[in-house]
N, C-alpha and C. Protein backbone atom coordinates (compact mmCIF):
# COMPACT_ATOMS: atom_id res chain seq x y z
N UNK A 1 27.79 -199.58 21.60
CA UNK A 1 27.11 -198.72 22.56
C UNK A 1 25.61 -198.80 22.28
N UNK A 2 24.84 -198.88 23.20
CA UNK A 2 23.84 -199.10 23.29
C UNK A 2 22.48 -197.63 22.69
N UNK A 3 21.96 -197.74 22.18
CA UNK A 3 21.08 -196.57 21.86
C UNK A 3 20.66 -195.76 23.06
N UNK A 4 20.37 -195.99 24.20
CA UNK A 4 20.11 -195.23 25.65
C UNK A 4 21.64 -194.50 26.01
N UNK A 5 22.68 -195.38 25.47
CA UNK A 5 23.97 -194.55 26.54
C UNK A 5 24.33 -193.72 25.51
N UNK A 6 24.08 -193.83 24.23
CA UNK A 6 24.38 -192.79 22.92
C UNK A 6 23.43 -191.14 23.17
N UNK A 7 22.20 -191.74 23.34
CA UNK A 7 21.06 -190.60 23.71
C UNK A 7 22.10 -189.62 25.08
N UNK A 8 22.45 -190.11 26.13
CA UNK A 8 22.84 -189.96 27.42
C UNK A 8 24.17 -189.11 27.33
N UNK A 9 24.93 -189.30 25.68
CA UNK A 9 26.45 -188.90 25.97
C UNK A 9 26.39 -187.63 24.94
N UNK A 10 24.85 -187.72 23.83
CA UNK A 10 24.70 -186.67 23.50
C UNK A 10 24.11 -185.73 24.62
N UNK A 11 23.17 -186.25 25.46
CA UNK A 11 22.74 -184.92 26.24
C UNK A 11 23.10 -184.05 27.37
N UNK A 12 25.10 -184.93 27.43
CA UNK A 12 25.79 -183.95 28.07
C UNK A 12 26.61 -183.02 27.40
N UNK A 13 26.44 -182.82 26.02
CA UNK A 13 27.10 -181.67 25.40
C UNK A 13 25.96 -180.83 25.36
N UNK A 14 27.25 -179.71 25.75
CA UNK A 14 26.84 -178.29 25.91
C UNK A 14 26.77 -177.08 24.55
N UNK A 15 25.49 -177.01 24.51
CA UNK A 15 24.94 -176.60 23.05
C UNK A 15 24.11 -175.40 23.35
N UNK A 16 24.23 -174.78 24.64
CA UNK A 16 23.02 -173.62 24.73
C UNK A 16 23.81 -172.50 24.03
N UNK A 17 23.00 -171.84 23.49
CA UNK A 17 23.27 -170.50 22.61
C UNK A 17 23.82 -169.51 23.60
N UNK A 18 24.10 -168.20 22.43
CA UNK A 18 24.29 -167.18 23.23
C UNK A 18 23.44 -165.88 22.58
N UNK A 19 22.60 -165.93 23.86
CA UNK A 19 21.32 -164.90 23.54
C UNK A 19 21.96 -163.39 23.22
N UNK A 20 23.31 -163.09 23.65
CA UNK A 20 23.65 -161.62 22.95
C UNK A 20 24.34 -161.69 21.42
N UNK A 21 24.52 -163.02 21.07
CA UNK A 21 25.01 -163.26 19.91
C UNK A 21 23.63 -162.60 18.62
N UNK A 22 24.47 -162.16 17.38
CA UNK A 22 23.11 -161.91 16.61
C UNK A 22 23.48 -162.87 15.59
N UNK A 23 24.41 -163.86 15.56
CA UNK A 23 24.96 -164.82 14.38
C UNK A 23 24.08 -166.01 14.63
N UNK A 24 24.05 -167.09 13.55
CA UNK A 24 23.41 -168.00 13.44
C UNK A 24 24.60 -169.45 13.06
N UNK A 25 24.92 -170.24 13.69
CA UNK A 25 24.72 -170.30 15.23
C UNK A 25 25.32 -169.50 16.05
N UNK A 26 24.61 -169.10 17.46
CA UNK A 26 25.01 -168.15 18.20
C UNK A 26 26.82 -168.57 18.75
N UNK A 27 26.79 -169.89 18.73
CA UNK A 27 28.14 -169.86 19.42
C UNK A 27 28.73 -171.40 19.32
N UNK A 28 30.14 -171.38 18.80
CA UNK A 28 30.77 -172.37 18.77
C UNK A 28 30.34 -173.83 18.71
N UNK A 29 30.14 -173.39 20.30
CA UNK A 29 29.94 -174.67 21.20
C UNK A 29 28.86 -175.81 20.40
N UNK A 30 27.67 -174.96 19.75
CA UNK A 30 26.86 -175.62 19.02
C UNK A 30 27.05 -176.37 18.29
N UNK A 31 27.95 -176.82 17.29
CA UNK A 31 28.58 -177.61 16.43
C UNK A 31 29.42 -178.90 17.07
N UNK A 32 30.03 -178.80 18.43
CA UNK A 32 29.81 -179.94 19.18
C UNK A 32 29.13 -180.97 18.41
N UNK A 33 27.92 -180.98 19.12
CA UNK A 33 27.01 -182.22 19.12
C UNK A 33 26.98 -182.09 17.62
N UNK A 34 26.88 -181.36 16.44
CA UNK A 34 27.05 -181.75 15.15
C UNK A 34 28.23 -182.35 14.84
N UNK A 35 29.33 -182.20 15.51
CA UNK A 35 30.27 -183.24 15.11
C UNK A 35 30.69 -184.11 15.26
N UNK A 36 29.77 -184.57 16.54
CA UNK A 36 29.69 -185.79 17.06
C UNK A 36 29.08 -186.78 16.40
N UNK A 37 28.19 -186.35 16.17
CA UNK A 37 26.81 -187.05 15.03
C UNK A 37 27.50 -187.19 13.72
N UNK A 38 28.17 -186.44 13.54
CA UNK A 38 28.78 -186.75 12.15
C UNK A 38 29.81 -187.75 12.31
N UNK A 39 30.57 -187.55 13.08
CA UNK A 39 31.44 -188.82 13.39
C UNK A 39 31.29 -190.10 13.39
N UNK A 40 29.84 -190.08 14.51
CA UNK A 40 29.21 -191.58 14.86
C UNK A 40 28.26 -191.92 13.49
N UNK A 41 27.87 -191.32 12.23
CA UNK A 41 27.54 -191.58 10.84
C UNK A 41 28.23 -191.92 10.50
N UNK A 42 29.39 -191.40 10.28
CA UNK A 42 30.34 -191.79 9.26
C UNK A 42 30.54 -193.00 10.01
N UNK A 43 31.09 -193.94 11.13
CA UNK A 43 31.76 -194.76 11.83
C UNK A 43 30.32 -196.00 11.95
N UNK A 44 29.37 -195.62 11.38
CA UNK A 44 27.78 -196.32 11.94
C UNK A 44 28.05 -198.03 11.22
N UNK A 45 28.59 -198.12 10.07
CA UNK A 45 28.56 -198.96 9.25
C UNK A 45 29.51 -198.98 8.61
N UNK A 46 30.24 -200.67 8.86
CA UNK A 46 31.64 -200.97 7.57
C UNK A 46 31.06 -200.90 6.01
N UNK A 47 31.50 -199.70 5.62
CA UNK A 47 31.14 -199.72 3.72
C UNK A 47 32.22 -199.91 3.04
N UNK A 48 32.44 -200.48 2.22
CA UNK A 48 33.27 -200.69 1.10
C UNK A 48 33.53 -199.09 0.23
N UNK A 49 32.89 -198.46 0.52
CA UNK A 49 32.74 -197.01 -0.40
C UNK A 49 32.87 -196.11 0.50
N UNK A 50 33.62 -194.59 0.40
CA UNK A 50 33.24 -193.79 1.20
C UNK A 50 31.98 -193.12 1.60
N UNK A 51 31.91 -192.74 2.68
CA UNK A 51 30.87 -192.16 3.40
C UNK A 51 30.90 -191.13 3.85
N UNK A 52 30.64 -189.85 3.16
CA UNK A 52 31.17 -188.45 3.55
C UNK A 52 29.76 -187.70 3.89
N UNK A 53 30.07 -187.24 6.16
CA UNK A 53 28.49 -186.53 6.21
C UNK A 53 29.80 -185.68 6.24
N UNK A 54 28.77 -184.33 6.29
CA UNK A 54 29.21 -183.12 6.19
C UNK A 54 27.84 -182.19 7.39
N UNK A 55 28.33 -181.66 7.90
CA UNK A 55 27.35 -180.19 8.46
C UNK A 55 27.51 -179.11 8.22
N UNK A 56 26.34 -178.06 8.17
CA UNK A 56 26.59 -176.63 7.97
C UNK A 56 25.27 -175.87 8.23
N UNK A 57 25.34 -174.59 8.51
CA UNK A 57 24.25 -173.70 8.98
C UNK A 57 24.12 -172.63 7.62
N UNK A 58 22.85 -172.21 7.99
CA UNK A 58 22.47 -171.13 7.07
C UNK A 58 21.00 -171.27 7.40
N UNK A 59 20.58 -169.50 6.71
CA UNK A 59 18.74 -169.44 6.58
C UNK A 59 18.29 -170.09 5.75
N UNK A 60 18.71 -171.34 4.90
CA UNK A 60 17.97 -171.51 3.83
C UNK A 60 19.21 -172.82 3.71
N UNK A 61 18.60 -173.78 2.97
CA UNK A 61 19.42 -175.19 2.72
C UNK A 61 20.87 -174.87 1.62
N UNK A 62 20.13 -173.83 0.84
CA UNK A 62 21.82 -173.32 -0.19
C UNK A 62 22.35 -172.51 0.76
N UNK A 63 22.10 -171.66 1.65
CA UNK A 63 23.02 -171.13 2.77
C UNK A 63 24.10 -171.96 3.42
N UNK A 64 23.25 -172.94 3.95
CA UNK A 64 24.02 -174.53 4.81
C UNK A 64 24.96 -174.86 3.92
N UNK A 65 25.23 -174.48 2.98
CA UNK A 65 26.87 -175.86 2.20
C UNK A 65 27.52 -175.33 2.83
């Protein structure tokens, strides 16, 4: 897949928040496109070794594990 139709298939997931939410991320849906991206990482390159992405949220980078 070409880098333009990759850009194109991320920017039809639906990632808008939810402004009455007070959580971080506001809503589900947001993690979508993070798990997409994580998918197409892990799948980017044949390695001989594993390749483990991982995502996560928080106020602060030790929040995110």
């Amino acid at each position: 897949m070409r880098a333009y139709e990759r850009l194109l298939k991320y920017a039809k997931v639906y990632t808008t928040s939810d402004p009455e939410s007070g959580t971080h991320p506001s809503a589900a849906r947001e993690f979508d496109l993070a798990h997409l991206l994580v998918e197409e990482m892990q799948n980017a390159v044949q390695l001989s070794v594993l390749l483990k992405a991982d995502v996560g949220c928080g106020k602060s980078w030790l929040d995110a594990k």
